[in-house]
PDB file of N, CA and C in Angstrom:
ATOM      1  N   UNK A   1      57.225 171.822 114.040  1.00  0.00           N
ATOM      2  CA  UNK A   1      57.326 170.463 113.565  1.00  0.00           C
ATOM      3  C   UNK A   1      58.772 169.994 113.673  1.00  0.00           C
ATOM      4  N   UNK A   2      58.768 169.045 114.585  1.00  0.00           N
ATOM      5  CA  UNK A   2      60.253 168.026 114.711  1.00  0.00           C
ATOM      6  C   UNK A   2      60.575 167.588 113.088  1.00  0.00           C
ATOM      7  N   UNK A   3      61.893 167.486 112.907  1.00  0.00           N
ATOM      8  CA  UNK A   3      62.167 166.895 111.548  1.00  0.00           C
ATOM      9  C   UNK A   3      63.135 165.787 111.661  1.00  0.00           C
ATOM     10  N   UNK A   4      63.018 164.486 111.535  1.00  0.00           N
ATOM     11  CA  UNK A   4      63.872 163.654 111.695  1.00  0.00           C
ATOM     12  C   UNK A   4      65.329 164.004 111.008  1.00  0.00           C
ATOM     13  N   UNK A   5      66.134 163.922 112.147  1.00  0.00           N
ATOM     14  CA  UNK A   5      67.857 164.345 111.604  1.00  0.00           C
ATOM     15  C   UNK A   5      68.345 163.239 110.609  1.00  0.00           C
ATOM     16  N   UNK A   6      67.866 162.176 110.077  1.00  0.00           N
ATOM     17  CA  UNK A   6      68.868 161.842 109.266  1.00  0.00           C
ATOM     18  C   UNK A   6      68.404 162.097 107.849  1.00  0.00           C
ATOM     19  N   UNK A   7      66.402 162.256 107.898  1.00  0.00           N
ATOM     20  CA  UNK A   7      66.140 163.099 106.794  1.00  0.00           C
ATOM     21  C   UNK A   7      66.719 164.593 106.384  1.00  0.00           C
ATOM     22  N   UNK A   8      66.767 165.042 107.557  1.00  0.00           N
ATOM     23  CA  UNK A   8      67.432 166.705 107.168  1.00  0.00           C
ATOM     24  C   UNK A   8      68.780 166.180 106.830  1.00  0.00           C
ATOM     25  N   UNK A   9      69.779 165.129 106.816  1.00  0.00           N
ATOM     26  CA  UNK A   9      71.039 165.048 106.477  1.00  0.00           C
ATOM     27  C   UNK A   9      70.624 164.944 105.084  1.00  0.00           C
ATOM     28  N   UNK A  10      70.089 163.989 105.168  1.00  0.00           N
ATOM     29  CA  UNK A  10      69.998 163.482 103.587  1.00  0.00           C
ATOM     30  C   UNK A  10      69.454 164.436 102.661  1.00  0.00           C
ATOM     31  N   UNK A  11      68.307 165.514 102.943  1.00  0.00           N
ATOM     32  CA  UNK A  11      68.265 166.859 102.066  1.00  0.00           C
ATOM     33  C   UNK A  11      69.111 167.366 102.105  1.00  0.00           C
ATOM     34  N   UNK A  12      69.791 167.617 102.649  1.00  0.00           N
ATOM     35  CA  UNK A  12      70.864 168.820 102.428  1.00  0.00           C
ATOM     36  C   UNK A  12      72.487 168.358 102.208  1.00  0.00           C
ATOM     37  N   UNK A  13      72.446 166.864 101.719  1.00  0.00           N
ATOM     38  CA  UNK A  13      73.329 166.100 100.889  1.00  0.00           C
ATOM     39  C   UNK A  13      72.758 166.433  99.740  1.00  0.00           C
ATOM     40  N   UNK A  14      71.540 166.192  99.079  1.00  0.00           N
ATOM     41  CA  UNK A  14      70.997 166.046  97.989  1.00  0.00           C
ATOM     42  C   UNK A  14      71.498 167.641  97.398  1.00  0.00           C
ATOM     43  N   UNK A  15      71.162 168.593  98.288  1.00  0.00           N
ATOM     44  CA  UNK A  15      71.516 170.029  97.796  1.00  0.00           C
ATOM     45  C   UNK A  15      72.821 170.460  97.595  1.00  0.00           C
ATOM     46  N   UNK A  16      73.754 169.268  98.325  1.00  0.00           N
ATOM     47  CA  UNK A  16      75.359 170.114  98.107  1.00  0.00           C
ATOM     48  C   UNK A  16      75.522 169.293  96.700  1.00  0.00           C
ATOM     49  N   UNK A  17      75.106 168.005  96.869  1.00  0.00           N
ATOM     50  CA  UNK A  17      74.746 167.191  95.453  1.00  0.00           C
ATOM     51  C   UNK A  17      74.608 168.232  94.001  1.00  0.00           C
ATOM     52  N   UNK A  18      73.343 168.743  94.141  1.00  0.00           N
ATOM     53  CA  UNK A  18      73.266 169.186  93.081  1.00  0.00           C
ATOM     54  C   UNK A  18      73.850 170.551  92.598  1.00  0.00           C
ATOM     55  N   UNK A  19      74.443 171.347  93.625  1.00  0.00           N
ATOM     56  CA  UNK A  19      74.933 172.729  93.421  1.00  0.00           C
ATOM     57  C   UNK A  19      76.177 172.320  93.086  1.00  0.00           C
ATOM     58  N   UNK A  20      76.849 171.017  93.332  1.00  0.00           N
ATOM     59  CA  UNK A  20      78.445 170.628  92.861  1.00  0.00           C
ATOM     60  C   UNK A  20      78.584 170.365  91.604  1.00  0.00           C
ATOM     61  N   UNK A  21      76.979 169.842  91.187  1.00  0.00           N
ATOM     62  CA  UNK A  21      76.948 169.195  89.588  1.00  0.00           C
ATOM     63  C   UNK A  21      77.008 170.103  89.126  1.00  0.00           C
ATOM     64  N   UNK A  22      75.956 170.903  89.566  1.00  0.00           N
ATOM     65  CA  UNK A  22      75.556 172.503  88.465  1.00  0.00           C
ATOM     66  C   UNK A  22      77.032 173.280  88.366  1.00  0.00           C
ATOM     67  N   UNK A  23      78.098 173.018  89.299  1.00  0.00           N
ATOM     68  CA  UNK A  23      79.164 174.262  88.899  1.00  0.00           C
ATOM     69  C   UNK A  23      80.019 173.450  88.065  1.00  0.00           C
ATOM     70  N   UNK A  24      79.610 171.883  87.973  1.00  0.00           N
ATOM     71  CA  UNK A  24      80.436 170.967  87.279  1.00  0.00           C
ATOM     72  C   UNK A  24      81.895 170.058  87.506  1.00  0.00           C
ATOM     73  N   UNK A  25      82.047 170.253  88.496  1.00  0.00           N
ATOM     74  CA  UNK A  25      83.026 169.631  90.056  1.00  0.00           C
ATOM     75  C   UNK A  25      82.365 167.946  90.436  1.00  0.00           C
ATOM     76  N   UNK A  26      83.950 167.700  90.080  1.00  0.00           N
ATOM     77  CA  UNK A  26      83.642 166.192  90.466  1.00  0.00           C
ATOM     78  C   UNK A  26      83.308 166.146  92.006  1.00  0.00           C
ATOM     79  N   UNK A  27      83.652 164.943  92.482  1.00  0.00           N
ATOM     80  CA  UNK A  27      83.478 165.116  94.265  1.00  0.00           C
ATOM     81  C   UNK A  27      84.862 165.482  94.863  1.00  0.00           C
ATOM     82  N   UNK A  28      86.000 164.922  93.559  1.00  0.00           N
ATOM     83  CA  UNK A  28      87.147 165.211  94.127  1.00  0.00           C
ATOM     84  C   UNK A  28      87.274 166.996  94.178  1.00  0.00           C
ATOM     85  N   UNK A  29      87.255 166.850  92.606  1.00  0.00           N
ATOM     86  CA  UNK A  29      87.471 168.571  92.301  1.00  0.00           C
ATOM     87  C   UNK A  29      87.141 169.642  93.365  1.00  0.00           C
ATOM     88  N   UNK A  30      86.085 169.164  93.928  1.00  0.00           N
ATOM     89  CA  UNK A  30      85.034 169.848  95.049  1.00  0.00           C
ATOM     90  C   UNK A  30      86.004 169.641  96.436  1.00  0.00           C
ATOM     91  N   UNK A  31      86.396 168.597  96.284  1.00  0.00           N
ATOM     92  CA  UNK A  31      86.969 168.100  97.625  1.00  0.00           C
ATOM     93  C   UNK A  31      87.940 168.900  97.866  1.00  0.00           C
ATOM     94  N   UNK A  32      89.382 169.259  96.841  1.00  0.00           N
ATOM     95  CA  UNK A  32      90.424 169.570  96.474  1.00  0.00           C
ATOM     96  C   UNK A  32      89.566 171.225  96.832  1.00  0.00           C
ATOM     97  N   UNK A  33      88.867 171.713  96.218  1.00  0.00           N
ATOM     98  CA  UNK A  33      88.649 173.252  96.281  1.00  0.00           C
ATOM     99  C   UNK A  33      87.795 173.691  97.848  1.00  0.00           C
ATOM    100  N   UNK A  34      87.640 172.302  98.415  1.00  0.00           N
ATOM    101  CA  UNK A  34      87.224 172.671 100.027  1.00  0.00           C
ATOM    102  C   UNK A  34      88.285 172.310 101.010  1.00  0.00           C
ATOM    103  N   UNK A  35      89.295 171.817 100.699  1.00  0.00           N
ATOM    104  CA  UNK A  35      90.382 171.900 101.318  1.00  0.00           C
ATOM    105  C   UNK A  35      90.355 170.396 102.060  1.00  0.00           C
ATOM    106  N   UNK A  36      89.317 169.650 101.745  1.00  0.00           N
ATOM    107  CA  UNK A  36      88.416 168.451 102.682  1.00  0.00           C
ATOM    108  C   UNK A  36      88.486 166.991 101.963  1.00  0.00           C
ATOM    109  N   UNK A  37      88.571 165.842 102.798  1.00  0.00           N
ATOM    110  CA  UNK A  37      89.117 164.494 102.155  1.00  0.00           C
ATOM    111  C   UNK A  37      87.401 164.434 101.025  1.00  0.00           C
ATOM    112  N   UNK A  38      87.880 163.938 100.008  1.00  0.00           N
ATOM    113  CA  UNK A  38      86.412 163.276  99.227  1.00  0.00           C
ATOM    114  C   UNK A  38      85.734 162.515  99.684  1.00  0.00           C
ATOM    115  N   UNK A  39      86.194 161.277 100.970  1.00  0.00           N
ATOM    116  CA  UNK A  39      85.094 160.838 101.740  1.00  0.00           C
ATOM    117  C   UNK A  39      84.469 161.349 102.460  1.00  0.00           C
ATOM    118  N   UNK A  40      84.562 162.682 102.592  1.00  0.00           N
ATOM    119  CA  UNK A  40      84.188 163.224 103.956  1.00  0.00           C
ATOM    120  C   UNK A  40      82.868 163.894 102.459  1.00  0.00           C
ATOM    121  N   UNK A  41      83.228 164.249 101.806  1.00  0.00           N
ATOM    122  CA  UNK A  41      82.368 165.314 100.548  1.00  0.00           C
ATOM    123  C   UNK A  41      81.200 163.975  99.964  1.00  0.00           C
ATOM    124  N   UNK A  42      81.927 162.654 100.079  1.00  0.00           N
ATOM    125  CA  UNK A  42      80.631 161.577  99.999  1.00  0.00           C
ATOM    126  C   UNK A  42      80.106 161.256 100.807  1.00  0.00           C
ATOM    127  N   UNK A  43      80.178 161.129 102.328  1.00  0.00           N
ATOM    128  CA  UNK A  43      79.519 160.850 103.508  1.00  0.00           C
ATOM    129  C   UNK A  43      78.381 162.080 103.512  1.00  0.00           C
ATOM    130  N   UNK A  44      78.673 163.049 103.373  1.00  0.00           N
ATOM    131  CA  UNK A  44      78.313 163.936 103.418  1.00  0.00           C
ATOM    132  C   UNK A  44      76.911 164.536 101.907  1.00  0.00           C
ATOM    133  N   UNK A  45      76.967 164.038 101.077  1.00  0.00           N
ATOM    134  CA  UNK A  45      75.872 163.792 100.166  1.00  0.00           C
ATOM    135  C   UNK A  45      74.783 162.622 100.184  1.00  0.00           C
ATOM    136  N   UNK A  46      75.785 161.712 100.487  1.00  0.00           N
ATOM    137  CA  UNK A  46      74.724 160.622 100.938  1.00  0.00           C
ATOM    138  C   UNK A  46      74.039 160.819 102.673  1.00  0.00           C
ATOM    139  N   UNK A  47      74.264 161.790 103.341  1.00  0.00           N
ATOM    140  CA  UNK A  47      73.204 162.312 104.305  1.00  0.00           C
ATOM    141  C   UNK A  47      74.239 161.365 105.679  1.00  0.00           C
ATOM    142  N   UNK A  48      74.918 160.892 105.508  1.00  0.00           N
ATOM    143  CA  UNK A  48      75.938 159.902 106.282  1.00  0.00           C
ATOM    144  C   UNK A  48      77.047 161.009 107.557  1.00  0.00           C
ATOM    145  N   UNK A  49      77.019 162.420 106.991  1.00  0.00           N
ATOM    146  CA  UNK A  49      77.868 162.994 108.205  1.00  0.00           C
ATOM    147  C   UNK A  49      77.077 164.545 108.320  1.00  0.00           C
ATOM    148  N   UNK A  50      76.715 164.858 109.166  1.00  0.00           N
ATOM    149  CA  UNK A  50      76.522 166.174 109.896  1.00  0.00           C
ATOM    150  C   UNK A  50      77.811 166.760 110.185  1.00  0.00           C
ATOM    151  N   UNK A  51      77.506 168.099 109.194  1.00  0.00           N
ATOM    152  CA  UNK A  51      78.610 169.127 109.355  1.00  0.00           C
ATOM    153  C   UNK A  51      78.378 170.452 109.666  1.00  0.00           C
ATOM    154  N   UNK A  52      79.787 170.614 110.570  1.00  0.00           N
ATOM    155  CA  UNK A  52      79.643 171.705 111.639  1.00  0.00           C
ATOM    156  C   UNK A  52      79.284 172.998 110.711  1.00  0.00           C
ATOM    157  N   UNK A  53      78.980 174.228 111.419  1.00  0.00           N
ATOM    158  CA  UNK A  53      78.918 175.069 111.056  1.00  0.00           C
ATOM    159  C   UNK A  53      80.477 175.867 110.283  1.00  0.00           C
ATOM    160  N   UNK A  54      81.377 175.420 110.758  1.00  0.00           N
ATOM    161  CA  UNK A  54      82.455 175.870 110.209  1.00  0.00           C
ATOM    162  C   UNK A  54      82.719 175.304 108.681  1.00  0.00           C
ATOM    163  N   UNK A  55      82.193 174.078 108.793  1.00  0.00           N
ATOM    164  CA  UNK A  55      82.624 173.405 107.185  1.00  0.00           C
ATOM    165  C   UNK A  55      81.566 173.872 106.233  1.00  0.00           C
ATOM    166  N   UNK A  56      80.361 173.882 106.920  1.00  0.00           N
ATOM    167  CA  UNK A  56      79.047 174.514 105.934  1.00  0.00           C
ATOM    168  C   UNK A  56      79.173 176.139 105.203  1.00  0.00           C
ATOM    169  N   UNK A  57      79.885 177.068 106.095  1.00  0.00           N
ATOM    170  CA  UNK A  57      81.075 178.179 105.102  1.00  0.00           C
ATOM    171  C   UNK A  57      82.057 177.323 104.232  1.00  0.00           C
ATOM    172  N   UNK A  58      82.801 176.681 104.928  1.00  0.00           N
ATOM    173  CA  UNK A  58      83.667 175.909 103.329  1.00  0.00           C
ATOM    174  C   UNK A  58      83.225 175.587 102.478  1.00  0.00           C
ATOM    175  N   UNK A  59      81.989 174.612 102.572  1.00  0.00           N
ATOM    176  CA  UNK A  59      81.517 174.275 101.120  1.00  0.00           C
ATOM    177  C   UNK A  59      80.394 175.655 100.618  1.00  0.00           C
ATOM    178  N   UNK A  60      79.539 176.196 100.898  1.00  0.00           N
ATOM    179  CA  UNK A  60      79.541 177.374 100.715  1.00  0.00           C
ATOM    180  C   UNK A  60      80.507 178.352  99.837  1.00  0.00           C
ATOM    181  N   UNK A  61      81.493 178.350 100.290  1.00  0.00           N
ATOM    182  CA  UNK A  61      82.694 179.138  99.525  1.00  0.00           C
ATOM    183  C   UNK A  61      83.251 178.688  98.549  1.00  0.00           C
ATOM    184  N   UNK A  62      83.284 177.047  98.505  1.00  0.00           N
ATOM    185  CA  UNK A  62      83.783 176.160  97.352  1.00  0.00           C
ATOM    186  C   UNK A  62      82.645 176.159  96.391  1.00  0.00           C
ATOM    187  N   UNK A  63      81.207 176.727  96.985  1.00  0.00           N
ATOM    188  CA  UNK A  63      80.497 176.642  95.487  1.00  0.00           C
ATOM    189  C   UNK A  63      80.028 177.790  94.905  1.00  0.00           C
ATOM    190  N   UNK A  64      80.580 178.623  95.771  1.00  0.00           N
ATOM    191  CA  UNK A  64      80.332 180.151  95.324  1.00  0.00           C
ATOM    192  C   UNK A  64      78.898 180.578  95.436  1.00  0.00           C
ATOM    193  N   UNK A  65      78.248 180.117  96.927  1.00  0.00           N
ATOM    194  CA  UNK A  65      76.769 180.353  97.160  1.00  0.00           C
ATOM    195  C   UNK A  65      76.670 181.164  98.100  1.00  0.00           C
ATOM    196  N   UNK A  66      75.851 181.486  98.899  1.00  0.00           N
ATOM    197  CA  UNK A  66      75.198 182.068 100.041  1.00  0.00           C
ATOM    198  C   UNK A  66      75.197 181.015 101.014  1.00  0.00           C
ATOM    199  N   UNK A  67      75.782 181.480 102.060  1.00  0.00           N
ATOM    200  CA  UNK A  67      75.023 180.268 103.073  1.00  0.00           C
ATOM    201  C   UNK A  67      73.442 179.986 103.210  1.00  0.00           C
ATOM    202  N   UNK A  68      72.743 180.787 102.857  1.00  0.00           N
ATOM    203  CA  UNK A  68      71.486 180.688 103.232  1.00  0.00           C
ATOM    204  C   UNK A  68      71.083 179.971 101.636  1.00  0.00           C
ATOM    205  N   UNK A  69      71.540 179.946 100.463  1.00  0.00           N
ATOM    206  CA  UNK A  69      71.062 179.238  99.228  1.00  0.00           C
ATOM    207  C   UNK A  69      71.637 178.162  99.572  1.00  0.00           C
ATOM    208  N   UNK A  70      72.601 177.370 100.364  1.00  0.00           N
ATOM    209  CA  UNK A  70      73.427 176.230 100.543  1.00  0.00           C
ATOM    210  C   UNK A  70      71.920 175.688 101.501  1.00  0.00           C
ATOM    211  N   UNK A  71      71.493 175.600 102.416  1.00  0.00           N
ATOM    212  CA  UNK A  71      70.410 175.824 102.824  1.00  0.00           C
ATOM    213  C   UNK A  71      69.138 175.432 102.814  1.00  0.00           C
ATOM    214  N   UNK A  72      68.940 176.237 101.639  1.00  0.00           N
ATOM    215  CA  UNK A  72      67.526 175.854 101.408  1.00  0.00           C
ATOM    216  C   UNK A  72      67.333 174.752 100.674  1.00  0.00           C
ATOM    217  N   UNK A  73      66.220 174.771 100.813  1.00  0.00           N
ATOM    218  CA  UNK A  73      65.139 173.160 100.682  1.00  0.00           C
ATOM    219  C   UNK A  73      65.363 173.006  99.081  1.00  0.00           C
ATOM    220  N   UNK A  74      65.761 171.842  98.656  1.00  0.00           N
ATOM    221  CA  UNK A  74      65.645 171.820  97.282  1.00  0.00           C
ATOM    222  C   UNK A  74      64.234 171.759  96.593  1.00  0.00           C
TER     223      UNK A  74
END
């Protein structure tokens, strides 16, 4: 099954969404601990930027997950 790409953006905004709340990190705080501008950490929740595999370890590492729990389907 094809999955439209801007739906898969937008899930897996929703998921960096909620794993940032749960550790309690603003967007900046988050931003600041991924080394990455905060627009790029809001484009990026609101499903607005596809990110490479290299940044998906950064935020990964900034939330202290698994890549594969960063990932999955909420």
């Amino acid at each position: 099954m094809v999955r439209n790409s801007s739906q898969l953006l937008v899930r897996f905004g929703g998921q960096v969404r909620e794993l940032r709340q749960a550790a309690g990190l603003s967007q900046e705080a988050f931003a600041d601990r991924c080394g990455l501008d905060r627009t790029y950490i809001s484009g990026i929740e609101r499903g607005k930027r596809n990110v490479s595999l290299e940044n998906l370890e950064v935020l990964a590492k900034a939330l202290n997950v698994t890549l594969s729990r960063l990932l999955e389907e909420p």
